[in-house]
PDB file of N, CA and C in Angstrom:
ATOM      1  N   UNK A   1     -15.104   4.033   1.196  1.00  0.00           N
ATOM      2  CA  UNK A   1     -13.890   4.401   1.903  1.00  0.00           C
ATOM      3  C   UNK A   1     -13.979   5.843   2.363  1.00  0.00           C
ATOM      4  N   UNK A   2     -13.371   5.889   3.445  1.00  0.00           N
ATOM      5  CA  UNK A   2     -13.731   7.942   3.756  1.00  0.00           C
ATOM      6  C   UNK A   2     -12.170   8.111   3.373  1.00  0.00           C
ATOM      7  N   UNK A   3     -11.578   9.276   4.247  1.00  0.00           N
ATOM      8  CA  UNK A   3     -10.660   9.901   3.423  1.00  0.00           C
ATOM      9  C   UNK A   3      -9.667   9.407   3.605  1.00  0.00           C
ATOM     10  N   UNK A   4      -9.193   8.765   5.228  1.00  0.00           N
ATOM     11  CA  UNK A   4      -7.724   8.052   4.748  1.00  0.00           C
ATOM     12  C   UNK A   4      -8.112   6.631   4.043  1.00  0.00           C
ATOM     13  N   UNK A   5      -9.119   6.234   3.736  1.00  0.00           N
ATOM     14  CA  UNK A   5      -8.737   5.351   2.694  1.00  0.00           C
ATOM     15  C   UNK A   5      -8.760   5.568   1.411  1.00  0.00           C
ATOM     16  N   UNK A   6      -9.191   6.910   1.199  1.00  0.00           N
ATOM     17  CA  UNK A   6      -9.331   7.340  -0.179  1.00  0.00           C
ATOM     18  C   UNK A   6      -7.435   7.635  -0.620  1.00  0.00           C
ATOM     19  N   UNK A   7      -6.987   8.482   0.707  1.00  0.00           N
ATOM     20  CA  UNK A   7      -5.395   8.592   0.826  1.00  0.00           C
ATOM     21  C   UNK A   7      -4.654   7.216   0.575  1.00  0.00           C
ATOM     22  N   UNK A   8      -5.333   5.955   1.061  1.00  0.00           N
ATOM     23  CA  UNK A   8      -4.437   5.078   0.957  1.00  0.00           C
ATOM     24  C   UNK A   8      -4.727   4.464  -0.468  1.00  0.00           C
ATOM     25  N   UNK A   9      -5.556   4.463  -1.034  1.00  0.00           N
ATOM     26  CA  UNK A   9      -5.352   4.026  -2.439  1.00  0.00           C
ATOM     27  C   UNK A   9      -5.134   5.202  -3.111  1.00  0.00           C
ATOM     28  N   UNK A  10      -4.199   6.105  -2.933  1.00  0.00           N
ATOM     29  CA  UNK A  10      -3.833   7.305  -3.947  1.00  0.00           C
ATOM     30  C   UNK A  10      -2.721   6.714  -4.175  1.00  0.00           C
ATOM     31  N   UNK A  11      -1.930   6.555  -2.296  1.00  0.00           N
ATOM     32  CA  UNK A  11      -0.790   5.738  -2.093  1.00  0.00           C
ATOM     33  C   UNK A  11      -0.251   4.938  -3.144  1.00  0.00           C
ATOM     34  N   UNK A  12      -1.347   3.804  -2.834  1.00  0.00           N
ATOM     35  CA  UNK A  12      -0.870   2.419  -3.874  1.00  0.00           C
ATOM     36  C   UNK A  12      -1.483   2.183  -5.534  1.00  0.00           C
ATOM     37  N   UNK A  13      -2.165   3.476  -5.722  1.00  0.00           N
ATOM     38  CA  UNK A  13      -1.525   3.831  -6.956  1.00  0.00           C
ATOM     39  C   UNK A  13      -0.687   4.339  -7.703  1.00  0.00           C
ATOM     40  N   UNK A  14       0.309   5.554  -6.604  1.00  0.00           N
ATOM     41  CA  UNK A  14       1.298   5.912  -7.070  1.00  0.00           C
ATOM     42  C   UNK A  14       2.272   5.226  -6.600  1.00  0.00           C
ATOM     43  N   UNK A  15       2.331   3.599  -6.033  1.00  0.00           N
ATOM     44  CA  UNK A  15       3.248   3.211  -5.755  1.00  0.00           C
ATOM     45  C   UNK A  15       3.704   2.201  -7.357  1.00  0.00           C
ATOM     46  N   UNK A  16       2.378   1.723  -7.698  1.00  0.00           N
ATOM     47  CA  UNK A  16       2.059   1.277  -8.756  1.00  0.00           C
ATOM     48  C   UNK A  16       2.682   1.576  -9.840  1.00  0.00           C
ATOM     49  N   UNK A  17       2.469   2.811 -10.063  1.00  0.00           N
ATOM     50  CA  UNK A  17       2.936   3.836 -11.142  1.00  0.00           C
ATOM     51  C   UNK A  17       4.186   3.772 -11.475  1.00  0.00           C
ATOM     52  N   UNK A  18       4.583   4.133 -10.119  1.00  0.00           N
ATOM     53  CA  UNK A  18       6.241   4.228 -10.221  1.00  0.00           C
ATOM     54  C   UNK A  18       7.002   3.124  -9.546  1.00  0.00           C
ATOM     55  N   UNK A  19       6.421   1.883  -9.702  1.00  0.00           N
ATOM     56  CA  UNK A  19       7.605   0.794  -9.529  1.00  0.00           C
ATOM     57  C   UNK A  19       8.111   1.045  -8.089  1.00  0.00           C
ATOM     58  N   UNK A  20       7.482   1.247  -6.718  1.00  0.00           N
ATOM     59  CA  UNK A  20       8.442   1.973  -5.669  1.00  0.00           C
ATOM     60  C   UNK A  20       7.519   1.183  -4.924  1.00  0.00           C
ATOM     61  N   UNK A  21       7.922   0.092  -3.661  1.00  0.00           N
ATOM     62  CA  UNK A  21       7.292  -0.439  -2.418  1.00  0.00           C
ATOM     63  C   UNK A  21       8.112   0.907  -1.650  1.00  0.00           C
ATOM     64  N   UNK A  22       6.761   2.278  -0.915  1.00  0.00           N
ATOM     65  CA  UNK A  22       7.240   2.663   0.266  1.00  0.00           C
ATOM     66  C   UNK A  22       7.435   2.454   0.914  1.00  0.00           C
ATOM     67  N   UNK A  23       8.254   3.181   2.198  1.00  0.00           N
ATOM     68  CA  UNK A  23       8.602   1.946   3.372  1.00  0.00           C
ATOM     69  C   UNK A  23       7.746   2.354   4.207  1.00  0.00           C
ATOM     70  N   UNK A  24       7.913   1.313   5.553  1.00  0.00           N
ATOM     71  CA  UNK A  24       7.296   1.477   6.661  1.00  0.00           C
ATOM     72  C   UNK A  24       8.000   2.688   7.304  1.00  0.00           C
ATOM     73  N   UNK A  25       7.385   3.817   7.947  1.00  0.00           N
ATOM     74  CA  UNK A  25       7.812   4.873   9.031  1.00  0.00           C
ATOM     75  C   UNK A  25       7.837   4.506  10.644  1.00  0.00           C
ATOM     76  N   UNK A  26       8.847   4.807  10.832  1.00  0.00           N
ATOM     77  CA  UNK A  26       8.807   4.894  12.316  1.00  0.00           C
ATOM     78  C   UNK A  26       9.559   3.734  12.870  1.00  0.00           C
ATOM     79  N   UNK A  27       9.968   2.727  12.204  1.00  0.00           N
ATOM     80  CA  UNK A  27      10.582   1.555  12.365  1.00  0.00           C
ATOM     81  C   UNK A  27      11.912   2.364  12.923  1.00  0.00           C
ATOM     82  N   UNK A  28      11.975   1.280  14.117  1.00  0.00           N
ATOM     83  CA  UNK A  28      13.448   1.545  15.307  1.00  0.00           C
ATOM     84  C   UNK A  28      14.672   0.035  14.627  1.00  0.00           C
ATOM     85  N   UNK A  29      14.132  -0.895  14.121  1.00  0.00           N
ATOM     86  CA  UNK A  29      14.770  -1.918  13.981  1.00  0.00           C
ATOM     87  C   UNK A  29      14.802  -3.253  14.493  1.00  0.00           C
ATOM     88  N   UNK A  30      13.481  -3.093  15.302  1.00  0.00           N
ATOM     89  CA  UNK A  30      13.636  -3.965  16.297  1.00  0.00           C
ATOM     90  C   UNK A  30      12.240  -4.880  16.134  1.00  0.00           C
ATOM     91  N   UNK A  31      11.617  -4.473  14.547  1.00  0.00           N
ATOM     92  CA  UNK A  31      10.471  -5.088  14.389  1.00  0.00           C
ATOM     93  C   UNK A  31      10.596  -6.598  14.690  1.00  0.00           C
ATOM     94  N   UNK A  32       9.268  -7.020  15.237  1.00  0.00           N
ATOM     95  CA  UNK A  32       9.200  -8.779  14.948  1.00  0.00           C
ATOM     96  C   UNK A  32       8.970  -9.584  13.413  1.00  0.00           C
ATOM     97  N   UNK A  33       8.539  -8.455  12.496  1.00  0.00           N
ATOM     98  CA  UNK A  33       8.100  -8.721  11.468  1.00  0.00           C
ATOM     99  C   UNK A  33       9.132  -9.228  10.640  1.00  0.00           C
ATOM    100  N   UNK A  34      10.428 -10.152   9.776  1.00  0.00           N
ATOM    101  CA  UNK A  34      11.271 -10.323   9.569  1.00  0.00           C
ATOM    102  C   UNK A  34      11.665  -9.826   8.197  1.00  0.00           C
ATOM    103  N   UNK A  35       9.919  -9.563   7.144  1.00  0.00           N
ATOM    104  CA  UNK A  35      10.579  -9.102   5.899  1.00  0.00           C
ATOM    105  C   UNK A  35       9.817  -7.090   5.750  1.00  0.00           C
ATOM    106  N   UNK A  36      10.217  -6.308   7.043  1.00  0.00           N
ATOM    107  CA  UNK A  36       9.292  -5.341   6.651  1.00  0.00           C
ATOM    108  C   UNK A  36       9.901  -4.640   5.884  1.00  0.00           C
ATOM    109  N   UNK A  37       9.592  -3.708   5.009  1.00  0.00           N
ATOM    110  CA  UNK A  37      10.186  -2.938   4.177  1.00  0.00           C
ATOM    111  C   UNK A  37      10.561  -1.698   5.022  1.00  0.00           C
ATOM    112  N   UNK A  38      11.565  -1.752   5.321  1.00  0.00           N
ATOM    113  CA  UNK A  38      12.471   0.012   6.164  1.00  0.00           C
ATOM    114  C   UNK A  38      12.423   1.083   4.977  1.00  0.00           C
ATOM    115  N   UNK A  39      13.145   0.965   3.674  1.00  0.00           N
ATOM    116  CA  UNK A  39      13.458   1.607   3.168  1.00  0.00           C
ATOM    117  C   UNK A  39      12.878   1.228   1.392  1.00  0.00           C
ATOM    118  N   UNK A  40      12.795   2.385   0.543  1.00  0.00           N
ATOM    119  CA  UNK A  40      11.932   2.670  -0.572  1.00  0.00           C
ATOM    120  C   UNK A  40      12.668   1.189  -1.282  1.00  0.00           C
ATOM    121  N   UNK A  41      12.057   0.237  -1.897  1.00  0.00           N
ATOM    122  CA  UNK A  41      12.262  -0.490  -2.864  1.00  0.00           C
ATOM    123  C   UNK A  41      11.646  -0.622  -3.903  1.00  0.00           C
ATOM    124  N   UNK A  42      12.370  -1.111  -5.143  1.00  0.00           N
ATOM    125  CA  UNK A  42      12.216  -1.213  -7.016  1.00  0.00           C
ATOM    126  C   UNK A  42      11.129  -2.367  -6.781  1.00  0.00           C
ATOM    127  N   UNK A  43      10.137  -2.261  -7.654  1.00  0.00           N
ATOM    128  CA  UNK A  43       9.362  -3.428  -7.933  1.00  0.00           C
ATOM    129  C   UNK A  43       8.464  -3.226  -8.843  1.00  0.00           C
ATOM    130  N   UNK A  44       8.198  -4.386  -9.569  1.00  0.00           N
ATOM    131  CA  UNK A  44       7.531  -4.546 -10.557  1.00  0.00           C
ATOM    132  C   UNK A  44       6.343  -4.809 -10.623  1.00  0.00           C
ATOM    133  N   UNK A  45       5.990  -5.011  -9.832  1.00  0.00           N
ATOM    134  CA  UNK A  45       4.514  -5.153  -8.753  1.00  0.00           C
ATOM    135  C   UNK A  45       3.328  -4.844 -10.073  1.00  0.00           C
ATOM    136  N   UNK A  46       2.251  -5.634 -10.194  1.00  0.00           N
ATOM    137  CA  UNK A  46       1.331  -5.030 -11.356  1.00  0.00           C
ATOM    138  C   UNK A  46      -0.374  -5.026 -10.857  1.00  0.00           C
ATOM    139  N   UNK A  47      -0.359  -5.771  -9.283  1.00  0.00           N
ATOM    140  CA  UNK A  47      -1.731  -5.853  -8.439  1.00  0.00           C
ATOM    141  C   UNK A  47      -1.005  -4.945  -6.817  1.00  0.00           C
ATOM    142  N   UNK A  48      -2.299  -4.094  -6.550  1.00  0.00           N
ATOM    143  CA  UNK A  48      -2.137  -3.781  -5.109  1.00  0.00           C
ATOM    144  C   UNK A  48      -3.347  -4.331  -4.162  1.00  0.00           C
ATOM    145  N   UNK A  49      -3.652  -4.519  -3.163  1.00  0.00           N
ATOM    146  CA  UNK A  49      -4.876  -4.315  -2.421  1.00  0.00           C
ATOM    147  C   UNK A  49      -4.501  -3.481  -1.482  1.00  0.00           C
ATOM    148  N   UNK A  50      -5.845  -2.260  -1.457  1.00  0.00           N
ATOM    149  CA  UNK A  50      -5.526  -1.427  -0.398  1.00  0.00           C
ATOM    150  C   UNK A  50      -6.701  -1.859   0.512  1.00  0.00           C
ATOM    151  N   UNK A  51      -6.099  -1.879   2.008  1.00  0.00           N
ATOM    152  CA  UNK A  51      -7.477  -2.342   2.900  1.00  0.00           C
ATOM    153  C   UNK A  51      -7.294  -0.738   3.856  1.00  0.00           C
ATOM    154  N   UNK A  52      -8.967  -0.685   4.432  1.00  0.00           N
ATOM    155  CA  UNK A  52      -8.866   0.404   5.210  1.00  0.00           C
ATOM    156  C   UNK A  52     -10.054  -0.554   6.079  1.00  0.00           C
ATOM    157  N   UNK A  53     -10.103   0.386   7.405  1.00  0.00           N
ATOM    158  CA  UNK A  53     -10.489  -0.370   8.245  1.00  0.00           C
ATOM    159  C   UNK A  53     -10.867   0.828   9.257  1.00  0.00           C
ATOM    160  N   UNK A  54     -12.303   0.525   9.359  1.00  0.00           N
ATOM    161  CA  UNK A  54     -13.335   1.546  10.118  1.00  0.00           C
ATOM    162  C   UNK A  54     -13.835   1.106  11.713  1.00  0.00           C
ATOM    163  N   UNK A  55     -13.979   2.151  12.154  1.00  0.00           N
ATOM    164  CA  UNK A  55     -14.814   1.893  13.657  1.00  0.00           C
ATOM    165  C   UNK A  55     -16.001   0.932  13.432  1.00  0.00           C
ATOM    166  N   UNK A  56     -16.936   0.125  14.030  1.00  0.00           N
ATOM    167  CA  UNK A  56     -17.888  -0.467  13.844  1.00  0.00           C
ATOM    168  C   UNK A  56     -18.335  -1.330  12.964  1.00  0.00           C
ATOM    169  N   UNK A  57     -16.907  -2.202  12.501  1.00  0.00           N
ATOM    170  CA  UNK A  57     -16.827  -2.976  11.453  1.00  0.00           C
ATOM    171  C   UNK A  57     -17.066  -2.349  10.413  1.00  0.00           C
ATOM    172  N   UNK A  58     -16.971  -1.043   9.492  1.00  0.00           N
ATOM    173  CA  UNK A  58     -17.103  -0.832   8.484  1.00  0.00           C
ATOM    174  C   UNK A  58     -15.672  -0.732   7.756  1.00  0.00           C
ATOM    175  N   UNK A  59     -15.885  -1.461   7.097  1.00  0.00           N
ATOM    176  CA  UNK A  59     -14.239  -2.261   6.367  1.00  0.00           C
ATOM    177  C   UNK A  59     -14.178  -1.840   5.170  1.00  0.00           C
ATOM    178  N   UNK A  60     -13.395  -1.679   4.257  1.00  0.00           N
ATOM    179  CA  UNK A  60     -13.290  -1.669   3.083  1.00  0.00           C
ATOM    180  C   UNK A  60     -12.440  -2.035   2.533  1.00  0.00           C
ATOM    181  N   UNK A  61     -11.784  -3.351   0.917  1.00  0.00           N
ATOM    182  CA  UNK A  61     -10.985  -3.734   0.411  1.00  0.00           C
ATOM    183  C   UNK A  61     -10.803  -2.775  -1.436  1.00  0.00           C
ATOM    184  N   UNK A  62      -9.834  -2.496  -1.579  1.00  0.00           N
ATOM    185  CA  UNK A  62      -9.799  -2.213  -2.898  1.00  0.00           C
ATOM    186  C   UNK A  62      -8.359  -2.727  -3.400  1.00  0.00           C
ATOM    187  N   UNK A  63      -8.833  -3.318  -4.791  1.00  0.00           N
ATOM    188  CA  UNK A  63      -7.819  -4.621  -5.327  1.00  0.00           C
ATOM    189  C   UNK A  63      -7.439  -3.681  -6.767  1.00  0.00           C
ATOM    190  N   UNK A  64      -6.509  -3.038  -6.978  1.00  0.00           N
ATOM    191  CA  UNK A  64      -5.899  -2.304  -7.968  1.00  0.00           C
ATOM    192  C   UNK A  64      -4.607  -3.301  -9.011  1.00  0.00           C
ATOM    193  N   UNK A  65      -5.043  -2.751 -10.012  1.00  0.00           N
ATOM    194  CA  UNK A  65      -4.059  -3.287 -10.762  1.00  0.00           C
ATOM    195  C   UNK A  65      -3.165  -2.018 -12.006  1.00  0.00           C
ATOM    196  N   UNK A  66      -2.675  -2.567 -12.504  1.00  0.00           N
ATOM    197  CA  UNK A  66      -1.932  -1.880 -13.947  1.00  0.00           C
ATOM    198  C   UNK A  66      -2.953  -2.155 -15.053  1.00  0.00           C
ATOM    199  N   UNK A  67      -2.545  -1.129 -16.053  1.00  0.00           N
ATOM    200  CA  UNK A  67      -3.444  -1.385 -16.817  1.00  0.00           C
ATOM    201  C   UNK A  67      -2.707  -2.106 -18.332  1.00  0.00           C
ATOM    202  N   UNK A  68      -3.051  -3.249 -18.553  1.00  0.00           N
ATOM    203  CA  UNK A  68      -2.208  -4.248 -19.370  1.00  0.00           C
ATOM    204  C   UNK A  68      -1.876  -3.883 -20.586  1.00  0.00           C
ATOM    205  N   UNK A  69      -3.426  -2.481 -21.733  1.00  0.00           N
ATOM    206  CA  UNK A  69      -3.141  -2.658 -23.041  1.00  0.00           C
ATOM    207  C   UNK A  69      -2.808  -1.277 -22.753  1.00  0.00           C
ATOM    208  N   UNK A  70      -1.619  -0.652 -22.092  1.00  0.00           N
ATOM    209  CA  UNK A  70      -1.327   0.808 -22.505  1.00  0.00           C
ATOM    210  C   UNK A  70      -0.672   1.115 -20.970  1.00  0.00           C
TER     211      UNK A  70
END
């Protein structure tokens, strides 16, 4: 991953952490998408996948979780 994907799984580990789906930015209201998240929501969430996605097909997936005994 280079650096904004290194940024985006910092993201969705501290989303992790603290129980918080961030929202989407920049949303006018008028998305087609019907369940996007506008605003910060509670969740209990205990898996993330962060995907990043490079020029020239260089892709990368990272599948995060909680950690169960602690």
């Amino acid at each position: 991953l280079g650096a904004s994907g290194a940024i985006g799984a910092i993201f969705c580990l501290l989303a992790l952490r603290h129980g918080v789906l961030p929202p989407n930015v920049g949303d006018r209201g008028n998305s087609i998408y019907p369940k996007l998240v506008t605003e910060a929501v509670a969740t209990e969430a205990e898996v993330a996948l962060c995907l990043s996605f490079g020029f020239g097909g260089q892709n990368g997936v990272l599948a995060l979780g909680r950690d169960r005994y602690g």
